[in-house]
C-alpha atoms as a PDB file:
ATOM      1  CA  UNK A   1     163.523  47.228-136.264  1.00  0.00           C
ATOM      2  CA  UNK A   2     164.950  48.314-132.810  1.00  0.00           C
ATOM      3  CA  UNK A   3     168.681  48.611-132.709  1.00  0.00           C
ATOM      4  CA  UNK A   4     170.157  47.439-129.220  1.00  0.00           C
ATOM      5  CA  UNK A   5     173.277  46.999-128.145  1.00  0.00           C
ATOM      6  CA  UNK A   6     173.827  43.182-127.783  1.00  0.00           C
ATOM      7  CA  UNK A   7     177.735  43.412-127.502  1.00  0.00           C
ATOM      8  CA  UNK A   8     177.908  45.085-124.269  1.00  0.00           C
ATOM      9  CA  UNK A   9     175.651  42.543-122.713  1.00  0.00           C
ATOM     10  CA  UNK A  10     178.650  40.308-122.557  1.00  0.00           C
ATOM     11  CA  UNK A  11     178.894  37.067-123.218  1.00  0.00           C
ATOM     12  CA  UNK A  12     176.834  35.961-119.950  1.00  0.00           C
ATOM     13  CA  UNK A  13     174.039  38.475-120.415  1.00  0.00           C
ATOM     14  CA  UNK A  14     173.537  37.494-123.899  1.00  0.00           C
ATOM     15  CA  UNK A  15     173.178  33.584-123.239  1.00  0.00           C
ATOM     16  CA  UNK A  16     170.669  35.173-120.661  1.00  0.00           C
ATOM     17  CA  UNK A  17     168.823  36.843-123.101  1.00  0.00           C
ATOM     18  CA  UNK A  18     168.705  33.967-125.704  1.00  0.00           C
ATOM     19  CA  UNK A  19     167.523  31.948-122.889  1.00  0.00           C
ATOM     20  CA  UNK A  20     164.582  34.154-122.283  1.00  0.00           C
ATOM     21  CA  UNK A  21     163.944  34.741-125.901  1.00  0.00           C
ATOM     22  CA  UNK A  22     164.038  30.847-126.559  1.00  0.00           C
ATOM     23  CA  UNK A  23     161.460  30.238-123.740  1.00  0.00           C
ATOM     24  CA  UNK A  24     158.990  32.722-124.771  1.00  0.00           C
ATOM     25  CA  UNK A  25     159.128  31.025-128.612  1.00  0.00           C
ATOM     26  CA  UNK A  26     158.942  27.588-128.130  1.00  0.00           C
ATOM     27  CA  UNK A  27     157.696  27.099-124.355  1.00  0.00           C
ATOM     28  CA  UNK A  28     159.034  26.406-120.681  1.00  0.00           C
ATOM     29  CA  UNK A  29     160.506  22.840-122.062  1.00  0.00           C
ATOM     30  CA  UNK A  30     163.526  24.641-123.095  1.00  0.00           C
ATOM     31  CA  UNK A  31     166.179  24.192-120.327  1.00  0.00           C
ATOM     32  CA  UNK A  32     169.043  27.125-119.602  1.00  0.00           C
ATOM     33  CA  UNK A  33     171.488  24.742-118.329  1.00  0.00           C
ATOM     34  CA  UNK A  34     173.186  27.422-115.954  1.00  0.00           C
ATOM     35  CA  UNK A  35     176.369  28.826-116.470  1.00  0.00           C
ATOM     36  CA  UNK A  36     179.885  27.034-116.407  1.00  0.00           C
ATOM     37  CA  UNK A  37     180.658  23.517-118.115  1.00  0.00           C
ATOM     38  CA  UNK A  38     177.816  22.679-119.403  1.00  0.00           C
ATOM     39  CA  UNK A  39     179.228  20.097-122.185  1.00  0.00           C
ATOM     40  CA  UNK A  40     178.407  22.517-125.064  1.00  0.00           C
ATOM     41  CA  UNK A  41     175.025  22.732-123.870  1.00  0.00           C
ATOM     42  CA  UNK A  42     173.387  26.431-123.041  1.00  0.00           C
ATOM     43  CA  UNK A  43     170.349  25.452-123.384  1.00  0.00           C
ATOM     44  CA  UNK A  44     168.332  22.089-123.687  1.00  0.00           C
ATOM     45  CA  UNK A  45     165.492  20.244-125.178  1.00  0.00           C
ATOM     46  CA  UNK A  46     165.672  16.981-124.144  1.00  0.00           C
ATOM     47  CA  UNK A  47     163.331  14.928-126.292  1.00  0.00           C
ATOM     48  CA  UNK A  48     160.480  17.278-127.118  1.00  0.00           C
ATOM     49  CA  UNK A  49     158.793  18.755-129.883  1.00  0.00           C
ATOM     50  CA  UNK A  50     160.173  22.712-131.100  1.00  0.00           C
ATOM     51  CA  UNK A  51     157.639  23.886-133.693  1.00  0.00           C
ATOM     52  CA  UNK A  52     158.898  26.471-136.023  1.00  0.00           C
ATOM     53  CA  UNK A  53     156.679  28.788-137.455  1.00  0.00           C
ATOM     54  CA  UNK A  54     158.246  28.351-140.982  1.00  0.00           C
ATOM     55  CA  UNK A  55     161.491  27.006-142.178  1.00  0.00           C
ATOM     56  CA  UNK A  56     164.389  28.874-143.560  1.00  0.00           C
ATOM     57  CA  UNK A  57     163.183  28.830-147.322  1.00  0.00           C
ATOM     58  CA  UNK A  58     160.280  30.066-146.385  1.00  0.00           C
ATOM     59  CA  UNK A  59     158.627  26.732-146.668  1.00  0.00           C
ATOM     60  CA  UNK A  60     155.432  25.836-144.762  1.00  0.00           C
ATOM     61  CA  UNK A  61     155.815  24.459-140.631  1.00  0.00           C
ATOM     62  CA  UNK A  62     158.847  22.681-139.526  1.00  0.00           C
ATOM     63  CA  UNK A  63     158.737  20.490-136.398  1.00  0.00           C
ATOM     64  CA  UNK A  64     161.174  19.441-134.804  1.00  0.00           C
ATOM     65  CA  UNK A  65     160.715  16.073-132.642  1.00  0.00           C
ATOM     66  CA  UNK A  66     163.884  15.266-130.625  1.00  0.00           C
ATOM     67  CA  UNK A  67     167.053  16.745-128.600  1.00  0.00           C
ATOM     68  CA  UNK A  68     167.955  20.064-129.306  1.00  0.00           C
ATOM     69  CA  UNK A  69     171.404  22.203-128.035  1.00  0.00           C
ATOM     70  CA  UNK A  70     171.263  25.687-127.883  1.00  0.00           C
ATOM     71  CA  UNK A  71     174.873  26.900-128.020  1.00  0.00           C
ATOM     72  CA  UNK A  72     175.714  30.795-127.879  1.00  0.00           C
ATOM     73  CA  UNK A  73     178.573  32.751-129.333  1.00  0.00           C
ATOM     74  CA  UNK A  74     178.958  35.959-127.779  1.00  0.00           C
ATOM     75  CA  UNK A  75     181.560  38.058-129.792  1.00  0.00           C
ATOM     76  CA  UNK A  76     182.496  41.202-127.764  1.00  0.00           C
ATOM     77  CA  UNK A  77     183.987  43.502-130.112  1.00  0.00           C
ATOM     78  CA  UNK A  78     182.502  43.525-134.104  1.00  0.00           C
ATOM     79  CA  UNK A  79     185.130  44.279-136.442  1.00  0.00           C
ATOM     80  CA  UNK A  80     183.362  44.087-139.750  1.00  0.00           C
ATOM     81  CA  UNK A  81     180.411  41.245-141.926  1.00  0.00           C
ATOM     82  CA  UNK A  82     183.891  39.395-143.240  1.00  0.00           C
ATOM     83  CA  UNK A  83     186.098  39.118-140.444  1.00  0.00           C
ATOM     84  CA  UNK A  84     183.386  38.458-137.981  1.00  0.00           C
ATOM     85  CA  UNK A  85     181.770  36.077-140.348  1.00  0.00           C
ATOM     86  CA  UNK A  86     184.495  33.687-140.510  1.00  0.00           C
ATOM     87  CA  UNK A  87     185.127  34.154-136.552  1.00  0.00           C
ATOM     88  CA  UNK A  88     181.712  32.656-135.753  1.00  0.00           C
ATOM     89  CA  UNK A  89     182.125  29.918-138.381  1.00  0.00           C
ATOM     90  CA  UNK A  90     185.401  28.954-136.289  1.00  0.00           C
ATOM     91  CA  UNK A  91     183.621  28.697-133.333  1.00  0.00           C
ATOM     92  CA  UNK A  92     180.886  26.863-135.236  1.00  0.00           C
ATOM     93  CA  UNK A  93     183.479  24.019-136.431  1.00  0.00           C
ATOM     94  CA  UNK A  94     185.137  23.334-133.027  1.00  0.00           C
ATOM     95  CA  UNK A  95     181.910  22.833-131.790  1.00  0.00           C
ATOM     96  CA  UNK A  96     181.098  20.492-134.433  1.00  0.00           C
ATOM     97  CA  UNK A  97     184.858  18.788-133.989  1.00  0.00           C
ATOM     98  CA  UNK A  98     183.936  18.384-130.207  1.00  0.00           C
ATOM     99  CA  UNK A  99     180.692  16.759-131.242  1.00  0.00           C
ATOM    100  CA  UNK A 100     181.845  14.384-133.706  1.00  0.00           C
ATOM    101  CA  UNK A 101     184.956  13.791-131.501  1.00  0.00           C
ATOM    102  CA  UNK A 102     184.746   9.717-130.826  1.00  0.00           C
ATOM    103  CA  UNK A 103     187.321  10.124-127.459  1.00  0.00           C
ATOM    104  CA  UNK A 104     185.461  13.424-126.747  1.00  0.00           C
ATOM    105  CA  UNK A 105     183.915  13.589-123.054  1.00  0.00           C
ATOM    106  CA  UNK A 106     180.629  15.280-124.710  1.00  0.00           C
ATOM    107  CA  UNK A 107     177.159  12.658-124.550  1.00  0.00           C
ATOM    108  CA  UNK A 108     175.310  11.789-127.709  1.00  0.00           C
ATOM    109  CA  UNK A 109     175.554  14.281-130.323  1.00  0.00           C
ATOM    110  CA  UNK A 110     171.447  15.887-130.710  1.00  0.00           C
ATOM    111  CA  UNK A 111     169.141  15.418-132.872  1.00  0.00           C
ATOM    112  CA  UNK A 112     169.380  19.242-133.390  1.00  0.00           C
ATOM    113  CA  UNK A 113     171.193  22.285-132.853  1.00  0.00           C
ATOM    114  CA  UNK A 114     170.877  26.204-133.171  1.00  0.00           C
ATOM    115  CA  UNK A 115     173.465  28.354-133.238  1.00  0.00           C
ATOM    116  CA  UNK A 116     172.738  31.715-131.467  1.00  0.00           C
ATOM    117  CA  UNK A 117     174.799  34.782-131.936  1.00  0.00           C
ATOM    118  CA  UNK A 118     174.946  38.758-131.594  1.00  0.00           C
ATOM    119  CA  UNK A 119     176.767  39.017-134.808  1.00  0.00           C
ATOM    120  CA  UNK A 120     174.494  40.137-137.542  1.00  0.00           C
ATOM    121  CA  UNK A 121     174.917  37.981-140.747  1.00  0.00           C
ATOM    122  CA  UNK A 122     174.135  39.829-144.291  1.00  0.00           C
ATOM    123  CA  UNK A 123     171.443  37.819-146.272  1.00  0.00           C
ATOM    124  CA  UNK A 124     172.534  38.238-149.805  1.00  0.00           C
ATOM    125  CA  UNK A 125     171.748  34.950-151.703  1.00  0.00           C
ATOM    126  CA  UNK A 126     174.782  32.744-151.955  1.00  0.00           C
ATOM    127  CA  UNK A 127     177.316  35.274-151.112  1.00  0.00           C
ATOM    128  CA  UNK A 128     176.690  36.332-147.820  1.00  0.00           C
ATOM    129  CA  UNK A 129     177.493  34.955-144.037  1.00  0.00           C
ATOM    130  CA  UNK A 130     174.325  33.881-143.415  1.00  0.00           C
ATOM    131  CA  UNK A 131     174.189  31.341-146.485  1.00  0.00           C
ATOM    132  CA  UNK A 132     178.227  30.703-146.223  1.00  0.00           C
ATOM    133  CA  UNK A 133     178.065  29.565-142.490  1.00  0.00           C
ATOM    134  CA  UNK A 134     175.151  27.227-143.130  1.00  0.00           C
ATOM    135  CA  UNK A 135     176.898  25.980-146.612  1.00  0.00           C
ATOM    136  CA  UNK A 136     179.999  25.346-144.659  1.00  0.00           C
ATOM    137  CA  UNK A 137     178.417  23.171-142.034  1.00  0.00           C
ATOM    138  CA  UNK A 138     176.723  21.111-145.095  1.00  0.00           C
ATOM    139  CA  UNK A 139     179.848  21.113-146.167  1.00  0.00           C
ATOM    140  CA  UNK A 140     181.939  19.701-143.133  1.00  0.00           C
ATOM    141  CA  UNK A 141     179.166  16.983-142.671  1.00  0.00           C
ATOM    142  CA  UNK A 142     179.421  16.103-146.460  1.00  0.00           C
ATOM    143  CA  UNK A 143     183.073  15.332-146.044  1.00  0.00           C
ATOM    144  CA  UNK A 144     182.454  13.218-143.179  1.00  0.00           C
ATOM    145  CA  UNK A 145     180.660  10.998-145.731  1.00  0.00           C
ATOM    146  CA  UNK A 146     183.098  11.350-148.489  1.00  0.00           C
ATOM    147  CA  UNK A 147     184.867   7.910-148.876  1.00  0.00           C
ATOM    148  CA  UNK A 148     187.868   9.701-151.877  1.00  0.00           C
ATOM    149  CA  UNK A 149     188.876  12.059-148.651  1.00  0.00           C
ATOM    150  CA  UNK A 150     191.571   9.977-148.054  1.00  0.00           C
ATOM    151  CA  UNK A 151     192.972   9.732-151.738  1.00  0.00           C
ATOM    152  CA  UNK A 152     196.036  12.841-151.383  1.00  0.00           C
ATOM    153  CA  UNK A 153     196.934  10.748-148.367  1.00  0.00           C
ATOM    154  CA  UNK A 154     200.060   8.911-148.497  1.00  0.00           C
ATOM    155  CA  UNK A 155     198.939   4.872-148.592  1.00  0.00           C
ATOM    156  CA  UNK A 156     200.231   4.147-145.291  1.00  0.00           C
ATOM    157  CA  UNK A 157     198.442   7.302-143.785  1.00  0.00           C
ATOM    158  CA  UNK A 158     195.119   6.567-145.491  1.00  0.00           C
ATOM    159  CA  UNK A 159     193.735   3.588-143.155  1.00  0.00           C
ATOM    160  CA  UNK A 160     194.386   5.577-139.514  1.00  0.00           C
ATOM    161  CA  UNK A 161     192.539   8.802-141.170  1.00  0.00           C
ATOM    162  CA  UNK A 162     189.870   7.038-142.644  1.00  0.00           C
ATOM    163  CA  UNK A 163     188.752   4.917-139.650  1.00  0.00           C
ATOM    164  CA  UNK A 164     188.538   8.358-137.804  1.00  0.00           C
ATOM    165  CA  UNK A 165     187.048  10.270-140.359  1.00  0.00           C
ATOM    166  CA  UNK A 166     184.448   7.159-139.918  1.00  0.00           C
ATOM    167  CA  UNK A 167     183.657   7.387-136.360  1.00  0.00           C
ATOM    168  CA  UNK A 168     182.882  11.137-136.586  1.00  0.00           C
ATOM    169  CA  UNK A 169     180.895  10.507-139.362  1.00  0.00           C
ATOM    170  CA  UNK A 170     179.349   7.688-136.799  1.00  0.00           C
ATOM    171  CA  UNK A 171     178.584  10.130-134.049  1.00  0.00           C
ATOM    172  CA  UNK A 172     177.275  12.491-136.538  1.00  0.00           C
ATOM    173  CA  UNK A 173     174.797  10.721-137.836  1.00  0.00           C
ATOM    174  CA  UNK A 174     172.447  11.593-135.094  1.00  0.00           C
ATOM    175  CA  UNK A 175     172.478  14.701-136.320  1.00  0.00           C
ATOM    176  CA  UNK A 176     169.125  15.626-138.822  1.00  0.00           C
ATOM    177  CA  UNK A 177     169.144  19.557-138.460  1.00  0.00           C
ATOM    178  CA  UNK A 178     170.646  22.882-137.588  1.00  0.00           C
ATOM    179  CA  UNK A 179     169.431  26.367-137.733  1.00  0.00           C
ATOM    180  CA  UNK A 180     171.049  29.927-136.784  1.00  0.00           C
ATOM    181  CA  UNK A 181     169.555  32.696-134.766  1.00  0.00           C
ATOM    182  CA  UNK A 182     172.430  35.930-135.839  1.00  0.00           C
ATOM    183  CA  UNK A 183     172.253  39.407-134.548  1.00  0.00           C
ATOM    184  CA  UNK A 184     169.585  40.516-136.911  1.00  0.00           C
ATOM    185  CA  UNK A 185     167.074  37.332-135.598  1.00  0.00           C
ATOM    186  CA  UNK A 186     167.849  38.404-132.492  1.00  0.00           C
ATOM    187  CA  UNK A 187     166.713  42.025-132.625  1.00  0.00           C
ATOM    188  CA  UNK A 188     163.791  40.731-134.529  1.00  0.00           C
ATOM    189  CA  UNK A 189     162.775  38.660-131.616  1.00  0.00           C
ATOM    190  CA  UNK A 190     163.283  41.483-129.198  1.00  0.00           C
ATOM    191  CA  UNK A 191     161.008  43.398-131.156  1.00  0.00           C
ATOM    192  CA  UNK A 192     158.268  40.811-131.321  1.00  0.00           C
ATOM    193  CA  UNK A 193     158.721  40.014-127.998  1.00  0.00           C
ATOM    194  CA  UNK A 194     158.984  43.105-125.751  1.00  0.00           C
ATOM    195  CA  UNK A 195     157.908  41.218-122.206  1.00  0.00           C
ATOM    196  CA  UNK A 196     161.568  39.780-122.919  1.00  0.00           C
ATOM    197  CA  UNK A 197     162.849  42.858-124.157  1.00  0.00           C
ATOM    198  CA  UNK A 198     161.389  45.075-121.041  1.00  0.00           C
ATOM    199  CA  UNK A 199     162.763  42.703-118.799  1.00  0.00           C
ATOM    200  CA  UNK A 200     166.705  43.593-119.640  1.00  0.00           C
ATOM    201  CA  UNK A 201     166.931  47.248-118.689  1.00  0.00           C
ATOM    202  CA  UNK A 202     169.538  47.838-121.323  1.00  0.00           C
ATOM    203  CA  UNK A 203     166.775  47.451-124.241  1.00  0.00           C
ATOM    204  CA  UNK A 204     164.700  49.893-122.881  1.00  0.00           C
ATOM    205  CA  UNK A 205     162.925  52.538-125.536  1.00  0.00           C
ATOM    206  CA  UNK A 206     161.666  55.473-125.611  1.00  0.00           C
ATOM    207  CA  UNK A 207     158.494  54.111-126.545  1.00  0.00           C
ATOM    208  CA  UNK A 208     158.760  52.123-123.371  1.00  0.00           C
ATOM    209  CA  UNK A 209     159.106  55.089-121.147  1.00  0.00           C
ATOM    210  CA  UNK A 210     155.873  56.708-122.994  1.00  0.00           C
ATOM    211  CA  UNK A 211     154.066  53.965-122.483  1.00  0.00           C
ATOM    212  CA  UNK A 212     154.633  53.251-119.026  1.00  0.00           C
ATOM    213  CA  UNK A 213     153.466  57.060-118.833  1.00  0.00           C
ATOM    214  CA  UNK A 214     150.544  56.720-120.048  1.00  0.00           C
ATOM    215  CA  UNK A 215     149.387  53.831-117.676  1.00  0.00           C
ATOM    216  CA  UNK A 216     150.834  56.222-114.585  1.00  0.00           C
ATOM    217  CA  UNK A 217     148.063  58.556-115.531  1.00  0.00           C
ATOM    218  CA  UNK A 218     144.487  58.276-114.889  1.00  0.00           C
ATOM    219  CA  UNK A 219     144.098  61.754-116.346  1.00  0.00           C
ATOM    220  CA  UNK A 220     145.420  61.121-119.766  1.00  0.00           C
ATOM    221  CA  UNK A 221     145.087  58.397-121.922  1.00  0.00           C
ATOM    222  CA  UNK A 222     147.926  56.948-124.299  1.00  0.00           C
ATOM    223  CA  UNK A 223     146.358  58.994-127.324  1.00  0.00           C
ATOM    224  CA  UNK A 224     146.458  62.494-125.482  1.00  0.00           C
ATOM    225  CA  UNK A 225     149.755  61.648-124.351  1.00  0.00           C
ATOM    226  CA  UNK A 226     152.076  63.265-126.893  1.00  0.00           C
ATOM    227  CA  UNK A 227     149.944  66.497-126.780  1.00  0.00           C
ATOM    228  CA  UNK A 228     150.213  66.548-122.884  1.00  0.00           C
ATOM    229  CA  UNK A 229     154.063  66.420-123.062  1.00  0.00           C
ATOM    230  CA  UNK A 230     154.454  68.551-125.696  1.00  0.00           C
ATOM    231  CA  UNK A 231     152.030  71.157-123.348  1.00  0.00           C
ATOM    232  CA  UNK A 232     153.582  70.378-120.486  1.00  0.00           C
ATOM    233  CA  UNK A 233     157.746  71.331-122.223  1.00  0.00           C
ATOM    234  CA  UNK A 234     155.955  74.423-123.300  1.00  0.00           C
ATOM    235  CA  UNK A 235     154.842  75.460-119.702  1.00  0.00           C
ATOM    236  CA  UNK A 236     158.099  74.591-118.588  1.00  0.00           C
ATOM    237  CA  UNK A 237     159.946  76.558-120.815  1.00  0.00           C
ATOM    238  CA  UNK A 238     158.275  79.406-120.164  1.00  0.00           C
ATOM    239  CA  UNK A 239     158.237  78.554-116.467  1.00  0.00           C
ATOM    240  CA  UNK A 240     161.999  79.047-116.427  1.00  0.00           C
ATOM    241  CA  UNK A 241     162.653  81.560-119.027  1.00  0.00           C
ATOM    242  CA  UNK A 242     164.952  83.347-116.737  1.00  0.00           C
ATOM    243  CA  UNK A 243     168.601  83.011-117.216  1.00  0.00           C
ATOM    244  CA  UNK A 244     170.143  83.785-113.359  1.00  0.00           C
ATOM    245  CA  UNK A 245     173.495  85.373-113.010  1.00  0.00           C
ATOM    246  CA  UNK A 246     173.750  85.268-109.170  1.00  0.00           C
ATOM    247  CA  UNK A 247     177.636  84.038-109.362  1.00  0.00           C
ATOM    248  CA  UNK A 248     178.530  86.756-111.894  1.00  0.00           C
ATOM    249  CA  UNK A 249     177.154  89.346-109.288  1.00  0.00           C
ATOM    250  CA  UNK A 250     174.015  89.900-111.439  1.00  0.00           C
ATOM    251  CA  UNK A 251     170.463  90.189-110.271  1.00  0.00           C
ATOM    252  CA  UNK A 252     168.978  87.722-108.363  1.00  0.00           C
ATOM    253  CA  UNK A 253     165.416  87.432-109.997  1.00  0.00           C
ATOM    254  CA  UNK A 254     167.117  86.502-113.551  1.00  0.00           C
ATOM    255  CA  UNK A 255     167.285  88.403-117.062  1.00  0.00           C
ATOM    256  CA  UNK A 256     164.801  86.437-119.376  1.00  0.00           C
ATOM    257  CA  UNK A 257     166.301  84.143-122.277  1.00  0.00           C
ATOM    258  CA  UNK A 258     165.549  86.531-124.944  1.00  0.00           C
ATOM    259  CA  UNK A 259     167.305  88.955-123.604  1.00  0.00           C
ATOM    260  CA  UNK A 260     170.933  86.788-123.436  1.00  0.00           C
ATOM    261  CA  UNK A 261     170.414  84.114-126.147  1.00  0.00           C
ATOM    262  CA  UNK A 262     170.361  85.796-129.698  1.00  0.00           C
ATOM    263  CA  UNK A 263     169.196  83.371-132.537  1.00  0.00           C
ATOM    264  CA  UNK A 264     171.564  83.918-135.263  1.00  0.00           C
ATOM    265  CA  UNK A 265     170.800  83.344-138.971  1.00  0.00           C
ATOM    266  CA  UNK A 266     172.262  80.194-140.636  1.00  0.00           C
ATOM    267  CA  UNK A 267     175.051  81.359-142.973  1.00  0.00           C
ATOM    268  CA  UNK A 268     175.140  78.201-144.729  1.00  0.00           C
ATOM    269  CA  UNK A 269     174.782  76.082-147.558  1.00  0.00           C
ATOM    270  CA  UNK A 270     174.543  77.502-151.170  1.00  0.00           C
ATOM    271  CA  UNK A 271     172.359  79.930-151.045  1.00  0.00           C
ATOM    272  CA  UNK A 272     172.302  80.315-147.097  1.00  0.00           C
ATOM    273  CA  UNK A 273     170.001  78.729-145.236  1.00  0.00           C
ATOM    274  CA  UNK A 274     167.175  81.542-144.610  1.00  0.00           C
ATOM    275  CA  UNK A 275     166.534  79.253-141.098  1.00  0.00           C
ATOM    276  CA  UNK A 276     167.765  80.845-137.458  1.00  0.00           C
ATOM    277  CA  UNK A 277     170.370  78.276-135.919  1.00  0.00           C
ATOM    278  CA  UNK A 278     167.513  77.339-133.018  1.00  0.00           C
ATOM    279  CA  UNK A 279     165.136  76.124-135.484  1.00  0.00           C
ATOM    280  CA  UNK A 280     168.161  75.026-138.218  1.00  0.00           C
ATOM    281  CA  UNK A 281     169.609  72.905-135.326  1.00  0.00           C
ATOM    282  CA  UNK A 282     166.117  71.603-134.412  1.00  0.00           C
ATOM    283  CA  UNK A 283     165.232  70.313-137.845  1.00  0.00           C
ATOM    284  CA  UNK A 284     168.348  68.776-138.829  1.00  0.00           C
ATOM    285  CA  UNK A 285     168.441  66.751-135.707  1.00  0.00           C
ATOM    286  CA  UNK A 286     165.017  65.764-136.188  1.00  0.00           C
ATOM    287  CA  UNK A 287     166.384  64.522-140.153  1.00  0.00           C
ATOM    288  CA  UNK A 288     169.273  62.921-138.843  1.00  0.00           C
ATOM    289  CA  UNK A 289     167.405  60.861-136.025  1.00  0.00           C
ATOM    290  CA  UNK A 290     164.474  59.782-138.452  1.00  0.00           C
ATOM    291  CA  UNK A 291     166.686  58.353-141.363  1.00  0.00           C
ATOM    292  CA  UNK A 292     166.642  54.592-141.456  1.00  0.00           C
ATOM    293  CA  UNK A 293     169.187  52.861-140.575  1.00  0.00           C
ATOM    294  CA  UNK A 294     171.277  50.900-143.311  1.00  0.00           C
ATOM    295  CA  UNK A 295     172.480  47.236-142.803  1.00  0.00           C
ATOM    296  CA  UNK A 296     175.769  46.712-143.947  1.00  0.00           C
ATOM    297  CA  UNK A 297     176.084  43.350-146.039  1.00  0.00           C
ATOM    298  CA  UNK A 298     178.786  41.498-147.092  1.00  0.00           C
END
C-alpha cells in the first residue's frame, strides 16, 4: 500500500482529491459542490443509485438508492490513533447536531452520508476508531429514539427537552445509512485508482516516473528498463570518475575517485562487520527502505 502524504494537501486539496476519488468509484452523478458554504454538503448525490462493491461486514452488494452527502474532515496535523480518533468523532457529532437541528438553516437531512477523512482509523474489532466512531453514531441516533432520556431531568425540565429531543429524532429519520472512508480507505483508493492518483503531482511514485520512461522510449521496452538504467548509472559513473580540484589549485583534467575516496572497513557490530562502508552503507539502506511499513493501531 502506497504511503502519501494526505495532511499537507490541506484541507482544500483533500476535498479535491475525495472528489476525484468519489467520481471515479461510483460515476459522474456525484456532484463536488464547490468550495465555500455549501450547507454541509462537499459533495452530492441527489437521488441516484451508489452501488457498493460490498458492505462493511463483508457482506454481499449494497446499493444505495437515494441522496447522499459527502462531507470531508481534513485534520492538518496527526497527533496520535486516540487523540485524533475522538477529534474526528467531534466533528462527526456537530455535523449530525446541525442535521438533526429542527431551527437549523440546513435542507432535508439525506438518505445517506459518508464521512471522508485523512486520518487513518485502526481496525481492531470493537476496540478501535474505526468501530468506536461508527458505534458512537449508532449510538447518538439510538438516543434520539430513547423515550427514558428524559428521566434524570428535573419534572419541569423534562417536557421542553423531550419535545426537542423529538424533532431531531423527526429530521433524523430520513436518515437509513452512513459509511466512513479514513486515511487508510483513502490510500487504498489511490492505489487502485492511479489515473486519480497521477493526476495530483504530490502522489507521484517512483514507479510512476519508470513507467512514464518506458513509454518515452521506443528503444526499450518496460521489461529491459531496469537493466538499461542500471547500464546506463554504470556508464555514468565511470564517465565521471574524475574528482576535479581546479579551486584548490589542483590539476585541471581531475585525479580519478580511487585515488581520493578510500573505502574503509566497517568496524562495527559484534564481531565487525567484514563489509567496506560503500557497500555496508549500500545494503543497509537498501534493508531499511524495503521493510514494511507498520500501522499503528489503537
Amino acid at each position: 500500500m502506497g504511503n502519501y502524504d494526505l495532511q499537507r494537501l490541506g484541507g482544500i486539496g483533500f476535498q479535491d482529491v475525495v472528489s476525484a476519488l468519489a467520481i471515479k468509484v461510483f460515476g459522474a452523478h456525484v456532484r463536488p459542490m464547490g468550495r465555500g458554504k455549501d450547507g454541509g454538503r462537499d459533495m452530492l448525490v441527489s437521488d441516484g443509485v451508489l452501488v457498493w462493491s460490498a458492505n462493511e461486514h463483508g457482506g454481499k452488494t449494497e446499493t444505495w438508492d437515494g441522496t447522499t452527502v459527502f462531507q470531508v474532515k481534513h485534520k492538518q496535523t496527526l497527533e496520535g490513533t486516540h487523540k485524533d480518533a475522538r477529534t474526528l468523532w467531534q466533528s462527526i457529532k456537530k455535523e449530525l447536531d446541525e442535521w438533526s437541528d429542527p431551527e437549523a438553516k440546513r435542507g432535508e437531512v439525506p438518505h445517506y452520508l459518508v464521512f471522508a477523512t485523512n486520518i487513518p482509523l485502526t481496525p481492531v474489532s470493537e476496540g478501535g476508531g474505526f468501530d468506536a466512531i461508527n458505534g458512537n453514531i449508532r449510538q447518538y441516533l439510538d438516543r434520539l429514539k430513547d423515550e427514558s432520556a428524559e428521566n434524570d431531568l428535573e419534572r419541569s425540565r423534562r417536557p421542553s427537552a423531550r419535545a426537542e429531543r423529538h424533532g431531531r429524532r423527526d429530521r433524523m429519520v430520513n436518515l437509513r445509512g452512513w459509511r466512513l472512508w479514513d486515511g487508510y480507505q483513502i490510500i487504498g483508493l489511490l492505489d487502485a485508482h492511479d489515473g486519480v492518483r497521477r493526476a495530483f503531482e504530490g502522489f507521484l511514485t517512483a514507479g510512476d516516473v519508470l513507467a512514464d520512461l518506458s513509454t518515452l522510449s521506443t528503444n526499450v521496452n518496460r521489461e529491459q528498463l531496469g537493466s538499461a538504467l542500471r547500464q546506463h548509472a554504470r556508464t555514468a559513473l565511470l564517465a565521471e570518475r574524475r574528482v576535479h580540484f581546479d579551486e584548490a589549485g589542483g590539476e585541471t583534467k581531475g585525479v580519478p575517485v580511487e585515488e581520493v575516496a578510500i573505502d574503509l572497513p566497517v568496524l562495527v557490530g559484534d564481531p565487525p562487520a567484514s563489509d567496506r562502508i560503500v557497500g555496508y552503507v549500500l545494503n543497509r539502506g537498501e534493508r531499511v527502505l524495503d521493510a514494511p511499513r507498520v500501522l499503528c493501531r489503537l
